[in-house]
C-alpha atoms as a PDB file:
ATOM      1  CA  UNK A   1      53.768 -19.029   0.677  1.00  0.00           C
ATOM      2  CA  UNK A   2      52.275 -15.560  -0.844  1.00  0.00           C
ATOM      3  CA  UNK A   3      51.861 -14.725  -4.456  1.00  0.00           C
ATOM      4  CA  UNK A   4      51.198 -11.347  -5.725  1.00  0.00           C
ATOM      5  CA  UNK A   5      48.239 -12.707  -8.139  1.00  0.00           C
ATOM      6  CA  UNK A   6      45.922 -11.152 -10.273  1.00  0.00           C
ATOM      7  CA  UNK A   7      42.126 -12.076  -9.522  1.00  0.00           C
ATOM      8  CA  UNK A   8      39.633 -11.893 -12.614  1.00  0.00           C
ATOM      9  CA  UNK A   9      36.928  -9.578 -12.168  1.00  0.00           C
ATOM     10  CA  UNK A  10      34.221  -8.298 -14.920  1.00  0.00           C
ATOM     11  CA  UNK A  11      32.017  -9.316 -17.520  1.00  0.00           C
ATOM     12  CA  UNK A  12      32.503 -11.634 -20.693  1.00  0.00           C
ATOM     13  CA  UNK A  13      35.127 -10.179 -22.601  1.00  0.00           C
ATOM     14  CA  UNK A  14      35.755  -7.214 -20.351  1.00  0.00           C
ATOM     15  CA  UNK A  15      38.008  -8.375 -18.201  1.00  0.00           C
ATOM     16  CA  UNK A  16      39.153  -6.277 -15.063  1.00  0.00           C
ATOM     17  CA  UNK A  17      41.917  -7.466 -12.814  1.00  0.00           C
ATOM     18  CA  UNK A  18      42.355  -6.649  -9.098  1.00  0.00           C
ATOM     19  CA  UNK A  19      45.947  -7.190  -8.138  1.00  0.00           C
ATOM     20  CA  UNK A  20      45.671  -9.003  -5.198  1.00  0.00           C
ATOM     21  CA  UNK A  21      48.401 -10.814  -2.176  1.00  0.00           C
ATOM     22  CA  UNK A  22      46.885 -14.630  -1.941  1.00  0.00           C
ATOM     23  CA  UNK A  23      48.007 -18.038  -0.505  1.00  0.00           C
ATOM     24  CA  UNK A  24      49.716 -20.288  -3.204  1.00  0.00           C
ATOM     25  CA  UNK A  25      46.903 -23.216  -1.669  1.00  0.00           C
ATOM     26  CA  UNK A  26      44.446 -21.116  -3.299  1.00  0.00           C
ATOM     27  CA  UNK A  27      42.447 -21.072  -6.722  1.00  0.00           C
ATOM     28  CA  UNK A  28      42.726 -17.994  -8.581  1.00  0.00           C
ATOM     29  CA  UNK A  29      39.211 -16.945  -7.813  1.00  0.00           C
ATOM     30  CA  UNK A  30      39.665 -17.946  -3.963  1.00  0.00           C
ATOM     31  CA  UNK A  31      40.049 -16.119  -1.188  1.00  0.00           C
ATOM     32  CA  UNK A  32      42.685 -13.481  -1.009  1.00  0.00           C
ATOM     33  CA  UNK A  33      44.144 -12.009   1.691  1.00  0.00           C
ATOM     34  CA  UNK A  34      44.243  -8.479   1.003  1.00  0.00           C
ATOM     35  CA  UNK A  35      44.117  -6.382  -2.683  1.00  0.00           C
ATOM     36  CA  UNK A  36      46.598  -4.457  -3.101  1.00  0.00           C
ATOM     37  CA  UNK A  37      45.470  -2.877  -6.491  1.00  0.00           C
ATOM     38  CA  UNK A  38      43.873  -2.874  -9.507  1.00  0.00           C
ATOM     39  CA  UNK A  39      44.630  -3.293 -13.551  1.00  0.00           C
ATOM     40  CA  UNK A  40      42.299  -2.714 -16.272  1.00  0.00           C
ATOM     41  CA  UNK A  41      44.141  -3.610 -20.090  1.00  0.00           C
ATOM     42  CA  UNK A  42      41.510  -2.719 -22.140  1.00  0.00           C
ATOM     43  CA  UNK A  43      42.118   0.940 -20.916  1.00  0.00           C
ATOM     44  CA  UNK A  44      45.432   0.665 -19.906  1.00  0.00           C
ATOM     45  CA  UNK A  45      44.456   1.791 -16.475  1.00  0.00           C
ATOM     46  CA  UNK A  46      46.673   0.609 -13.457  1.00  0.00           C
ATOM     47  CA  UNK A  47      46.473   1.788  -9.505  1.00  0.00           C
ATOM     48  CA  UNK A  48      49.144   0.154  -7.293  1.00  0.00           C
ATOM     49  CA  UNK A  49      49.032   0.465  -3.236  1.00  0.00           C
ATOM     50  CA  UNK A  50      53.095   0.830  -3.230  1.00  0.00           C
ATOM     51  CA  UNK A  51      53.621   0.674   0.386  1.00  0.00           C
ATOM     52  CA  UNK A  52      51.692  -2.243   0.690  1.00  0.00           C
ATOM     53  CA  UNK A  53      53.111  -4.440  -1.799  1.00  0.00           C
ATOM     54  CA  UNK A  54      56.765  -3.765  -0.837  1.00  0.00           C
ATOM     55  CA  UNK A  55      55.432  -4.757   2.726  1.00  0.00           C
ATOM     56  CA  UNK A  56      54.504  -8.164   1.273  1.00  0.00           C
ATOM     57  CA  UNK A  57      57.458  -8.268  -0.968  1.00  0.00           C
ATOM     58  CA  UNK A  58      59.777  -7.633   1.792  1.00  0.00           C
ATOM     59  CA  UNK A  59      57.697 -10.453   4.319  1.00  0.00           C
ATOM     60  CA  UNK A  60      58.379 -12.555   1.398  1.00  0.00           C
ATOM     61  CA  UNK A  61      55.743 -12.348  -1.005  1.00  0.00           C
ATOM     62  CA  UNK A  62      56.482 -13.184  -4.796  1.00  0.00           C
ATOM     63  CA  UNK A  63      54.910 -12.053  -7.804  1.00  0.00           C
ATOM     64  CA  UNK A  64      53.928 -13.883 -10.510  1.00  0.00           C
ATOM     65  CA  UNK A  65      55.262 -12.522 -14.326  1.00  0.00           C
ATOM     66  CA  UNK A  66      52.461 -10.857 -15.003  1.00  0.00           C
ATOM     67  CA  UNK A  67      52.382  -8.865 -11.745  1.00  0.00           C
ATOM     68  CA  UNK A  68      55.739  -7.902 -12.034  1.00  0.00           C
ATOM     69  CA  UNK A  69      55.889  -6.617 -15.308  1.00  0.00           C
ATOM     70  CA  UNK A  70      52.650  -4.517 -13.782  1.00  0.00           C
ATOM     71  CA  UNK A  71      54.997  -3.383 -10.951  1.00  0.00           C
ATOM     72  CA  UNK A  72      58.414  -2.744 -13.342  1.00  0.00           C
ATOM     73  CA  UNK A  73      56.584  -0.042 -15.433  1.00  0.00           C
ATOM     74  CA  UNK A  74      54.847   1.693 -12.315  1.00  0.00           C
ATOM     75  CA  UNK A  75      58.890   1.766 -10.568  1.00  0.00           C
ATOM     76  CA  UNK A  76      57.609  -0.441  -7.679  1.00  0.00           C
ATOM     77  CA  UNK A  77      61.400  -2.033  -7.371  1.00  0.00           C
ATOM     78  CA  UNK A  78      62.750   1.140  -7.915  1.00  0.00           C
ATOM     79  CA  UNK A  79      61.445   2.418  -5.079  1.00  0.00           C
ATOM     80  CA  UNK A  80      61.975  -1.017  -3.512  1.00  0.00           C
ATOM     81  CA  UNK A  81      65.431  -0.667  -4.561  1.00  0.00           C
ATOM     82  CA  UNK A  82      65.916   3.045  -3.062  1.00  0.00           C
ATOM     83  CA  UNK A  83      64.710   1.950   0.500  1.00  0.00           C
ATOM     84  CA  UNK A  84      66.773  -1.058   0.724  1.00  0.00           C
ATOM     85  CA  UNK A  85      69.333  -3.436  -1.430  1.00  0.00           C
ATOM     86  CA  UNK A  86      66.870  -6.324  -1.614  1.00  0.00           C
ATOM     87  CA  UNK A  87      66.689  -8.907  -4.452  1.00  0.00           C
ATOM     88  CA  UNK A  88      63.200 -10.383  -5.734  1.00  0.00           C
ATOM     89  CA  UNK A  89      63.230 -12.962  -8.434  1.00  0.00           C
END
């Protein structure tokens, strides 16, 4: 199964997060199989790639809380939403 997942990147206490689609098997550092963006919350900076994740969430992909709360306040299930009648939990 596929998680939407964020991966920890940075230095001590400046965390960066890359937002990225990853096998359940793996660790949270581990290999991922593509990144699909990027969240920084010591700036409050996000960038999504929109068409990709509502590829993976349509092949079946779910996203963890974190993730989705990420998603919610960019309108990723909006759009989601718009293209198709589609429920993700």
């Amino acid at each position: 199964m596929v998680k939407l997942r964020l991966k920890r990147c940075g230095k001590k206490q400046r965390a960066v997060y890359r937002i990225v689609a990853i096998d359940v098997r793996f660790r949270r550092e581990g290999r991922d199989l593509r990144k699909v963006g990027f969240y920084d919350p010591l700036n409050n900076q996000t960038y999504l790639n929109i068409p990709v994740i509502l590829d993976f969430l349509e092949q079946g992909a779910q996203p963890t809380g974190t993730v989705q709360d990420i998603s919610k306040k960019a309108g990723v299930f909006m759009e989601c939403s718009s293209n198709q009648q589609t429920k993700f939990n």
